[in-house]
N, C-alpha and C. Protein backbone atom coordinates (compact mmCIF):
# COMPACT_ATOMS: atom_id res chain seq x y z
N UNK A 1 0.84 -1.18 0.00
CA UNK A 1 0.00 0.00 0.00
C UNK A 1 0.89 1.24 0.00
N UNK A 2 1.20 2.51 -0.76
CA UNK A 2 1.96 3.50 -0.85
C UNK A 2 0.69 4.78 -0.07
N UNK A 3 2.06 4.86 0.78
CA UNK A 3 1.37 5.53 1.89
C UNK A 3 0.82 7.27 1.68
N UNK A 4 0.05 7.66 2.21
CA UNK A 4 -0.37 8.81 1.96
C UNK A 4 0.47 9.85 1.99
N UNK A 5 0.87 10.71 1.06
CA UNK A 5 1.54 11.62 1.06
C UNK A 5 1.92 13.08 2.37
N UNK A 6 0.27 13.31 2.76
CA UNK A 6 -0.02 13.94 3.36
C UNK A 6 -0.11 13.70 5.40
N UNK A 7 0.05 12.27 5.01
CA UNK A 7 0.33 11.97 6.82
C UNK A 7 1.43 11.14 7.21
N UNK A 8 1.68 11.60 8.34
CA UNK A 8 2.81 11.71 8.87
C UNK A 8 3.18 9.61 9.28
N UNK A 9 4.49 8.99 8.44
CA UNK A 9 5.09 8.20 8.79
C UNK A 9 6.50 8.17 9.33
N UNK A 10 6.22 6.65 10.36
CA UNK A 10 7.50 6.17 10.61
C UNK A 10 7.79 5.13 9.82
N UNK A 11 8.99 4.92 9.11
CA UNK A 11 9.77 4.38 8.15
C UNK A 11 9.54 2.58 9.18
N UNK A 12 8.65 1.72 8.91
CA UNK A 12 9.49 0.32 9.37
C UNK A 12 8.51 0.45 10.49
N UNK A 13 7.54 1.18 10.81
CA UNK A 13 7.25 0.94 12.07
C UNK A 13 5.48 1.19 12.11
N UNK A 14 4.63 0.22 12.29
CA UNK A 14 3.32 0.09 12.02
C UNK A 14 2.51 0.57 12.94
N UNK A 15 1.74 1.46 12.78
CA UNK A 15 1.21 2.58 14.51
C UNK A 15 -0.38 1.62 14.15
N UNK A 16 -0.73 1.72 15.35
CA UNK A 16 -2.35 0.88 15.57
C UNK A 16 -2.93 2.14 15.90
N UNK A 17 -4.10 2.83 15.39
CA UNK A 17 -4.82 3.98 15.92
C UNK A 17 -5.12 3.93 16.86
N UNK A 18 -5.88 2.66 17.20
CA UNK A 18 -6.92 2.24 18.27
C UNK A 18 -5.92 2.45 19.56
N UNK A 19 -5.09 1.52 19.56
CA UNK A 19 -4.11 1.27 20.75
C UNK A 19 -3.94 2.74 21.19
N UNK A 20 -3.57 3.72 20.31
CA UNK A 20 -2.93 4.97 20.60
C UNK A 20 -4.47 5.84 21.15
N UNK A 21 -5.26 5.72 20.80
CA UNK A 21 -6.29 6.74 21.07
C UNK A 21 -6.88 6.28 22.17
N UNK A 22 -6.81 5.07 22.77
CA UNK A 22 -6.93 4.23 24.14
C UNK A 22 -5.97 4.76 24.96
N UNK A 23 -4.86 4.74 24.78
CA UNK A 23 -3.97 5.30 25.86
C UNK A 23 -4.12 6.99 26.26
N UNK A 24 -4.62 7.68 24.64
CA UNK A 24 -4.78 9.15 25.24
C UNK A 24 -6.18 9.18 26.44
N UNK A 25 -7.29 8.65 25.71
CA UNK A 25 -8.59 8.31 26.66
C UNK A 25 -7.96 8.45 28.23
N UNK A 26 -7.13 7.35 28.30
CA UNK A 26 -6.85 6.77 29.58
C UNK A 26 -6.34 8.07 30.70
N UNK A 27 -5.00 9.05 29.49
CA UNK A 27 -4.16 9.48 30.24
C UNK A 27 -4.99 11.15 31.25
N UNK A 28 -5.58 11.55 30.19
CA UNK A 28 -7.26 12.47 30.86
C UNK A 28 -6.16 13.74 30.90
N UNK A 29 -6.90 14.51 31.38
CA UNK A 29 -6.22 16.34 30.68
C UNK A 29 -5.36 16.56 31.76
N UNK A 30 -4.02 17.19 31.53
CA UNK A 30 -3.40 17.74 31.99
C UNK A 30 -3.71 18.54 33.49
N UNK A 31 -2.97 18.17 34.62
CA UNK A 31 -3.40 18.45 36.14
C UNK A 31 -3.62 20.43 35.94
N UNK A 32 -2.16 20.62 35.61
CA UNK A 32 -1.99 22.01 35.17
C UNK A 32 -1.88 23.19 33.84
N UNK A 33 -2.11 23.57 33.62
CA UNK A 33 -1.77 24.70 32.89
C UNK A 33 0.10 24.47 32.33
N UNK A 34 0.75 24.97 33.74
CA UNK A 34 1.95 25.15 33.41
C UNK A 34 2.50 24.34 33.31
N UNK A 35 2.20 22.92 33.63
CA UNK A 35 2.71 21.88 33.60
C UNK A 35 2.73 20.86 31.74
N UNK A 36 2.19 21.91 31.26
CA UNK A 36 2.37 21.37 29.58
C UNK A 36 3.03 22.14 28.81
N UNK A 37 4.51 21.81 28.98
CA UNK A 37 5.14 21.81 28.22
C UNK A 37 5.36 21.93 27.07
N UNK A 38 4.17 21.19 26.17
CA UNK A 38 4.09 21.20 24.87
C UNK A 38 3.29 22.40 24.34
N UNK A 39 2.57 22.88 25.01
CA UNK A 39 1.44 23.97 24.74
C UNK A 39 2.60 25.31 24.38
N UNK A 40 2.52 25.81 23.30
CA UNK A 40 2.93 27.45 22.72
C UNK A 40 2.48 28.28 23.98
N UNK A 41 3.66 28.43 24.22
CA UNK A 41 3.53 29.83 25.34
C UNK A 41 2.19 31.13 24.20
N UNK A 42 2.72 31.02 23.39
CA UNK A 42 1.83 32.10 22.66
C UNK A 42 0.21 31.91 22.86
N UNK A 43 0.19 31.04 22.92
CA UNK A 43 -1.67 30.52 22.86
C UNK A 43 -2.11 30.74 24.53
N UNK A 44 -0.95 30.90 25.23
CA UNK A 44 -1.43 31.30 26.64
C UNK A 44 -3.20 31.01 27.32
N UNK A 45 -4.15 32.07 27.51
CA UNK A 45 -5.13 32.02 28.66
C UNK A 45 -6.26 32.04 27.00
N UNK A 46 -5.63 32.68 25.45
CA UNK A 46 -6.51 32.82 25.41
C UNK A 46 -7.04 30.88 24.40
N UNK A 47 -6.30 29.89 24.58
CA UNK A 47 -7.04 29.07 24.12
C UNK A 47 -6.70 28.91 22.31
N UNK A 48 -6.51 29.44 21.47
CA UNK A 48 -6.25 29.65 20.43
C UNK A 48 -5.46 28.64 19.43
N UNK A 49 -5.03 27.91 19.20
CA UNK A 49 -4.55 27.23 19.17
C UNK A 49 -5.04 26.99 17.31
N UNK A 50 -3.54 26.60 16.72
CA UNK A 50 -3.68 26.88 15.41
C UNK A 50 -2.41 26.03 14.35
N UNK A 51 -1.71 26.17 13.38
CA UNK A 51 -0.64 24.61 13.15
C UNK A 51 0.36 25.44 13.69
N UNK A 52 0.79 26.94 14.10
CA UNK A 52 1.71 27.13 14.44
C UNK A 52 2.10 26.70 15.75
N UNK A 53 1.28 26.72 16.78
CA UNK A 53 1.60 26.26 17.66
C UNK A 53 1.87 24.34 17.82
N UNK A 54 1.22 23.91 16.83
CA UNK A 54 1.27 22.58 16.75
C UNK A 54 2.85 22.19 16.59
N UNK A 55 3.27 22.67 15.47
CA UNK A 55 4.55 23.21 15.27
C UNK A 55 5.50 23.48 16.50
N UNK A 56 4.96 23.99 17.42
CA UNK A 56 5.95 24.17 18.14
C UNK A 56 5.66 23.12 19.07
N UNK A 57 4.46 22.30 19.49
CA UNK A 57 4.62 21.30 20.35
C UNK A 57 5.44 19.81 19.33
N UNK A 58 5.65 19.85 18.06
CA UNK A 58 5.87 19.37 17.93
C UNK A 58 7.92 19.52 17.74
N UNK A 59 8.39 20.41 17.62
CA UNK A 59 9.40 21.04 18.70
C UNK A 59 9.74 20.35 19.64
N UNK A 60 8.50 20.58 20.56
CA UNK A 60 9.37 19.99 21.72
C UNK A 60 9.57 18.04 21.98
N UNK A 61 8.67 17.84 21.00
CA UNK A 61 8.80 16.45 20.67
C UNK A 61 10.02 16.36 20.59
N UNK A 62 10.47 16.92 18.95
CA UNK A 62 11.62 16.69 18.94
C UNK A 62 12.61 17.57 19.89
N UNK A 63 12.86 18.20 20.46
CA UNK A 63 13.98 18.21 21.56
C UNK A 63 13.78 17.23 22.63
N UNK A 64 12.72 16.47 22.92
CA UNK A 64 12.91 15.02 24.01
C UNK A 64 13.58 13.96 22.98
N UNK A 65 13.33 13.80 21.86
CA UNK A 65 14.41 13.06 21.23
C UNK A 65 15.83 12.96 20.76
N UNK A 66 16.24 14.60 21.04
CA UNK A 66 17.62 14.84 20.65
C UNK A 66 18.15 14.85 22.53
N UNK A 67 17.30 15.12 22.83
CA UNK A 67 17.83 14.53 24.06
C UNK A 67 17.75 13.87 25.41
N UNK A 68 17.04 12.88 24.89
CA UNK A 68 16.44 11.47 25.49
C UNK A 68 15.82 12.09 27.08
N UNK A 69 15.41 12.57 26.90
CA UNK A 69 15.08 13.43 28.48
C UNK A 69 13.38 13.84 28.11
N UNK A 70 12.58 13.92 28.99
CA UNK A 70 11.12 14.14 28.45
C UNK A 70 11.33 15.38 29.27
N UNK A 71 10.39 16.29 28.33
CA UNK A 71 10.35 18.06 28.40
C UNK A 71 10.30 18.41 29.45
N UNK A 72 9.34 17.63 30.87
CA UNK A 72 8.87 18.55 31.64
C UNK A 72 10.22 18.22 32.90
N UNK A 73 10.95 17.27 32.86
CA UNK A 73 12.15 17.27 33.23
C UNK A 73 13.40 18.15 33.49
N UNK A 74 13.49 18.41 31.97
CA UNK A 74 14.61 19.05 31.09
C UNK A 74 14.80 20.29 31.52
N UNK A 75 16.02 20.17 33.09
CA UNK A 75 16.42 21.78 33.20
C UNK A 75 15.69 22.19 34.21
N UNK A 76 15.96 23.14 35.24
CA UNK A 76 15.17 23.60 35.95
C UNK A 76 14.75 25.41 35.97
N UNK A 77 13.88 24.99 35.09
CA UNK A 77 13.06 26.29 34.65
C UNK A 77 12.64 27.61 35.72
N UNK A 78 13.68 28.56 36.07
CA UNK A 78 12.87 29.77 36.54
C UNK A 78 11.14 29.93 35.92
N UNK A 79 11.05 31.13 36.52
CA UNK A 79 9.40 31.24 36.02
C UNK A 79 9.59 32.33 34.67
N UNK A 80 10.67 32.73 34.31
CA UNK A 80 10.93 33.55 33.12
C UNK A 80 11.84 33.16 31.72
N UNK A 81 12.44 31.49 32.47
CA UNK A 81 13.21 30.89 31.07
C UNK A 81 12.02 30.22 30.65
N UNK A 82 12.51 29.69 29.94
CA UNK A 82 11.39 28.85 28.55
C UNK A 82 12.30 27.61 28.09
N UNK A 83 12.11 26.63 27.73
CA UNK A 83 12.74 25.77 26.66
C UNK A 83 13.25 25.92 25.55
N UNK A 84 13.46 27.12 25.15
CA UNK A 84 13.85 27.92 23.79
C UNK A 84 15.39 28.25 24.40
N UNK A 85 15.19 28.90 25.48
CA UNK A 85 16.60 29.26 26.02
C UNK A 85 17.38 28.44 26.91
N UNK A 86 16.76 27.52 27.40
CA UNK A 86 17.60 26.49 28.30
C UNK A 86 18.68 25.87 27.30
N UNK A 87 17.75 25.49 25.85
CA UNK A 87 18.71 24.58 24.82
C UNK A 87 19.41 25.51 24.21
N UNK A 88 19.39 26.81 24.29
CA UNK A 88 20.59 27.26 23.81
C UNK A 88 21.50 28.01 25.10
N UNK A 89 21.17 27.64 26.16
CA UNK A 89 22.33 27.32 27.03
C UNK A 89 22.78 26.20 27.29
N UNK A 90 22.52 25.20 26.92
CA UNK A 90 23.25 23.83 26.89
C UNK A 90 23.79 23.40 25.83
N UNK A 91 23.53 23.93 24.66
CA UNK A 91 24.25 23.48 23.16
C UNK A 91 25.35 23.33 23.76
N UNK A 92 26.17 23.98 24.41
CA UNK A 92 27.67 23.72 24.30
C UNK A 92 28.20 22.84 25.50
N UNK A 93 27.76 22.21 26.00
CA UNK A 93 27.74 21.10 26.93
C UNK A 93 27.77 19.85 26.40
N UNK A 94 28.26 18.92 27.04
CA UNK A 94 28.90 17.88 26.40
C UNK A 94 27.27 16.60 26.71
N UNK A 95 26.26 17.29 27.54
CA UNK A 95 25.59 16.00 27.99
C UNK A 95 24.36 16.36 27.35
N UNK A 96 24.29 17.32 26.26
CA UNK A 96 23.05 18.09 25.63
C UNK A 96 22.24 16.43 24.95
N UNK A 97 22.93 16.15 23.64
CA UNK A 97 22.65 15.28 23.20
C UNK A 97 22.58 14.17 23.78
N UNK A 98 21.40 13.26 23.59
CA UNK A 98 21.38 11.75 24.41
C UNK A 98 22.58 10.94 23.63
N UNK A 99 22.85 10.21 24.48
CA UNK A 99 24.46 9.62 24.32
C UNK A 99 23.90 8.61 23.30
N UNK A 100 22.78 8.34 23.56
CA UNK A 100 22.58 7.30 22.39
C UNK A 100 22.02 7.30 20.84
N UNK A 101 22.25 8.74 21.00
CA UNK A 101 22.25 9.07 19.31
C UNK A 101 23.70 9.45 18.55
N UNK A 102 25.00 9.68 19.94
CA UNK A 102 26.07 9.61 19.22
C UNK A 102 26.62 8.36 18.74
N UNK A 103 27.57 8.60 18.08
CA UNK A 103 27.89 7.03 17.28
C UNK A 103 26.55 6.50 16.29
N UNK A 104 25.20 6.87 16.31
CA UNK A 104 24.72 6.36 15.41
C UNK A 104 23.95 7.08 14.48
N UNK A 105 24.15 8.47 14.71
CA UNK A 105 24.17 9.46 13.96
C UNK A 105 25.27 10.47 13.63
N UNK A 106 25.37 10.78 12.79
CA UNK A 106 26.39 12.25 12.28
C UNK A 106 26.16 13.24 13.63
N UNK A 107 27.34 14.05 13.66
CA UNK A 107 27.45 15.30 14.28
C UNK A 107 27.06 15.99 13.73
N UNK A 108 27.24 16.31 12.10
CA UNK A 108 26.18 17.19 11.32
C UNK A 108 24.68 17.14 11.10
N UNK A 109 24.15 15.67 11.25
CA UNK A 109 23.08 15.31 11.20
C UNK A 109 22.24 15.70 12.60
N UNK A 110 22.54 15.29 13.87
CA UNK A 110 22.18 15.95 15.28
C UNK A 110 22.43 17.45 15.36
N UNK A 111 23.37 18.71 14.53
CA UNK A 111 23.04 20.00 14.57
C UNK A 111 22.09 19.86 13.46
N UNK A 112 21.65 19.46 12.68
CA UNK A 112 20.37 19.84 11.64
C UNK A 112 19.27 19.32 12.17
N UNK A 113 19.24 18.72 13.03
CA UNK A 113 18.27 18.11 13.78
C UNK A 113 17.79 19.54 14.88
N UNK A 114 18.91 19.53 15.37
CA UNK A 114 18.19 20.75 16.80
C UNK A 114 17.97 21.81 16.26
N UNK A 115 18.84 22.29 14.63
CA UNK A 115 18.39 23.70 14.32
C UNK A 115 16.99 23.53 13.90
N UNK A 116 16.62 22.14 13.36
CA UNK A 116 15.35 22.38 12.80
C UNK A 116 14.18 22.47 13.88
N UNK A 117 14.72 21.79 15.16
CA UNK A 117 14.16 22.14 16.17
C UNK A 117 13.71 22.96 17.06
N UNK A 118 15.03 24.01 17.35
CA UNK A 118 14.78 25.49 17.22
C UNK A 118 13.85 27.06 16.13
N UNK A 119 13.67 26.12 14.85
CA UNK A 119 12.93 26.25 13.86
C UNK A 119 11.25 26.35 14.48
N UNK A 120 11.18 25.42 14.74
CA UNK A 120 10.10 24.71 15.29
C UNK A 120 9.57 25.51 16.70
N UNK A 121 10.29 25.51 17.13
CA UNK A 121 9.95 26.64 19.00
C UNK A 121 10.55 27.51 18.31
N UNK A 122 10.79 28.44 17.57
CA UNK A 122 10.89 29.94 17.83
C UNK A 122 10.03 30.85 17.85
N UNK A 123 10.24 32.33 18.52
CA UNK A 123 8.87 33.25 18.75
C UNK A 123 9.60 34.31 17.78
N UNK A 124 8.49 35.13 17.71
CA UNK A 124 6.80 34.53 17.71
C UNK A 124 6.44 33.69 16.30
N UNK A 125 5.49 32.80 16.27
CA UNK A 125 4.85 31.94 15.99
C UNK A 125 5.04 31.63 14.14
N UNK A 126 4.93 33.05 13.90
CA UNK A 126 4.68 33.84 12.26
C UNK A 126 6.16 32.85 12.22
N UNK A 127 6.84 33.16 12.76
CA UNK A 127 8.27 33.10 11.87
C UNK A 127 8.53 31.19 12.00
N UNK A 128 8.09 30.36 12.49
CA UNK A 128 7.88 28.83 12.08
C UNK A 128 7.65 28.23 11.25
N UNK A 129 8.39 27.04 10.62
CA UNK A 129 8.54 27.12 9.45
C UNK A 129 6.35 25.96 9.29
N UNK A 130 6.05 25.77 8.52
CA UNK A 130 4.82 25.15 7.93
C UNK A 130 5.54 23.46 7.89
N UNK A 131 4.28 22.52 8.52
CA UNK A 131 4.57 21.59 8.93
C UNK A 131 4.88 20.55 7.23
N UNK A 132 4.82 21.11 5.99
CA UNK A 132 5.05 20.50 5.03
C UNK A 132 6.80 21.02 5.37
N UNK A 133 7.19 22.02 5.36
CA UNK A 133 8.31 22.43 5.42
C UNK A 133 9.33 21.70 6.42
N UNK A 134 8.64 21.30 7.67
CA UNK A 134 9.33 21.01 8.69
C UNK A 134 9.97 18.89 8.72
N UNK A 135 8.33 18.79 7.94
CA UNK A 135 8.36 17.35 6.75
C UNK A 135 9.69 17.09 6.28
N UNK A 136 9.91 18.01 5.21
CA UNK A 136 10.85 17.79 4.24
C UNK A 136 12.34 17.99 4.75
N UNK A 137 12.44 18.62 5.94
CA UNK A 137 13.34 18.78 6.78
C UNK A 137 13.92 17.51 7.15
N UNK A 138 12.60 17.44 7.83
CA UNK A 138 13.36 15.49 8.31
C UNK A 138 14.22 14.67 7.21
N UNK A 139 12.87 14.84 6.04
CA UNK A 139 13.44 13.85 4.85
C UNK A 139 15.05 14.04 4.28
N UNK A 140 15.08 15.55 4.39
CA UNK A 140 16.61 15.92 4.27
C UNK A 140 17.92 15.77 5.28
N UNK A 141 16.94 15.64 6.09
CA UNK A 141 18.31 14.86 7.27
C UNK A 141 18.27 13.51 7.16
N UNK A 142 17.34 13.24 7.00
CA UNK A 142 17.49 11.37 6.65
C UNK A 142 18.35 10.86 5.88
N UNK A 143 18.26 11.72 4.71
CA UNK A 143 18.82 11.18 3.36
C UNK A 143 20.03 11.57 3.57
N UNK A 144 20.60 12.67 4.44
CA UNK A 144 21.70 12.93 4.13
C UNK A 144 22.53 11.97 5.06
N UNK A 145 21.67 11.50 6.49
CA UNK A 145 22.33 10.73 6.99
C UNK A 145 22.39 9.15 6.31
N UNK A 146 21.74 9.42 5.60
CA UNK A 146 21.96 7.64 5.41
C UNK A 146 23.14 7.69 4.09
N UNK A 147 23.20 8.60 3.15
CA UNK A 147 24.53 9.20 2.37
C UNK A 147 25.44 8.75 3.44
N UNK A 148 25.40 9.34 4.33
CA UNK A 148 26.99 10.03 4.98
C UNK A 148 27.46 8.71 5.97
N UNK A 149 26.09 7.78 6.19
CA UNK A 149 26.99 6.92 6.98
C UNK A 149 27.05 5.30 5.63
N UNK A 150 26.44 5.91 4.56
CA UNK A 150 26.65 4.41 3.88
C UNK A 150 28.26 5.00 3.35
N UNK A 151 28.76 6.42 2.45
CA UNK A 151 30.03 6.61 2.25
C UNK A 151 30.76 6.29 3.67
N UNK A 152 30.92 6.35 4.90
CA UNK A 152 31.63 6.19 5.74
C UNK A 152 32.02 4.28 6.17
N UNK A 153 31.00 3.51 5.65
CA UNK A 153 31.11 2.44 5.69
C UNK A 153 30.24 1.91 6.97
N UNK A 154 29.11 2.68 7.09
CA UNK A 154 28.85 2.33 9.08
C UNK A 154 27.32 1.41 8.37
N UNK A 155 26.99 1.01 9.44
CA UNK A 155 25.65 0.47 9.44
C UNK A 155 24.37 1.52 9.06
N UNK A 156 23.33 1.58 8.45
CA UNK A 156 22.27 2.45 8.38
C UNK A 156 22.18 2.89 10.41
N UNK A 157 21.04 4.08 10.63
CA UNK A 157 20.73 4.48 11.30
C UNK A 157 20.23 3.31 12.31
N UNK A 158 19.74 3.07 13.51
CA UNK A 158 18.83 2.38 14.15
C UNK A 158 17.62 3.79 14.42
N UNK A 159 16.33 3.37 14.16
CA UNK A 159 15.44 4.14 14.55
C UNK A 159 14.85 3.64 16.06
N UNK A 160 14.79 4.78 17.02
CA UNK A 160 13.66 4.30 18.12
C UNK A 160 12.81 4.98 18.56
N UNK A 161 11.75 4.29 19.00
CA UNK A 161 10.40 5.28 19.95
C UNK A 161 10.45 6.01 20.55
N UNK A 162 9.72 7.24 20.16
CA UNK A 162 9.83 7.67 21.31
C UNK A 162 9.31 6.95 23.04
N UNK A 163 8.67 6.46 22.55
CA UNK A 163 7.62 5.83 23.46
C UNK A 163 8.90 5.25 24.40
N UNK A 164 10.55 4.58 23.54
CA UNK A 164 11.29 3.62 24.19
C UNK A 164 12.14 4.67 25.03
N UNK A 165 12.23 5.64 24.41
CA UNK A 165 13.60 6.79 24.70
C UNK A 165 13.09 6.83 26.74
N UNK A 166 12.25 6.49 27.29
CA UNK A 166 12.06 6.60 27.88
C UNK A 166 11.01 5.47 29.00
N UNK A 167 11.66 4.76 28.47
CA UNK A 167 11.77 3.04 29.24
C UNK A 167 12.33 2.94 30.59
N UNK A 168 11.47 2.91 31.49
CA UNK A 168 12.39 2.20 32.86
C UNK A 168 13.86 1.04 32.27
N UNK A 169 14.63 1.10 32.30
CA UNK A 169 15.71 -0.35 32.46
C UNK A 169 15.80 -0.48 33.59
């Protein structure tokens, strides 16, 4: 079956709707306000909510994957930083990236990853790139990583869940 152009896949990896829309049922609305992380500071009290902000929760998706840490964790947030600025006070820290995407990704491939990520959370809202845009982003880091590690001689990528990035062991 050639998959729909327009919605969003994982390469190799078969999503069950049902299963997934059972677990949201289950998990029930957010205790707090401030405690969602994913929500656009911009959409604040008044509710609004639109693809830019989607965009940016989906941002912070990807920054729990570049660095295996789930958002509401990540950093200990005064009441005036944001997640926009924590990660660009840690870029230059050696424990930014989850250890387990080095070695199986490029160093160039993990900065095109967080810039596109920063792409994704920047304010205000207007200036984010459109989720076809942010699409093709991926596809261009994909491809370039799988170029750069088949010339290097390495194994393709391993892909994982998010769901795993954050597994009791």
């Amino acid at each position: 079956m050639v998959p729909d152009p327009n919605q969003a896949n994982l390469i190799g990896i078969e999503l069950h709707p049902m299963t997934a829309l059972e677990k949201i049922e289950e998990a029930g609305p957010s205790r707090t306000s401030t405690a969602n992380v994913f929500q656009d500071p911009e959409v604040g009290a008044s509710g609004n909510f639109s693809e830019m902000s989607d965009i940016y929760s989906f941002g912070v998706f990807l920054l729990e994957l570049v660095t295996g840490q789930q958002a509401v964790k990540i950093g200990s947030f005064g009441s005036n930083d944001t997640l926009i600025q924590w990660v660009l006070s840690q870029l230059s820290t050696n424990n930014f990236v989850d250890r387990r995407l080095v070695g199986t990704f490029t160093m160039e491939g993990i900065r095109d990853l967080i810039r596109l990520t920063l792409q994704c959370m920047s304010f205000p809202g207007t200036g984010r790139p459109q989720m076809d845009m942010v699409v093709r982003g991926l596809e261009q880091i994909h491809e370039k990583e799988m170029a750069l590690t088949t010339m290097m001689g390495e194994s393709t990528a391993t892909i994982t869940l998010g769901s795993e990035l954050f597994a009791s062991k």
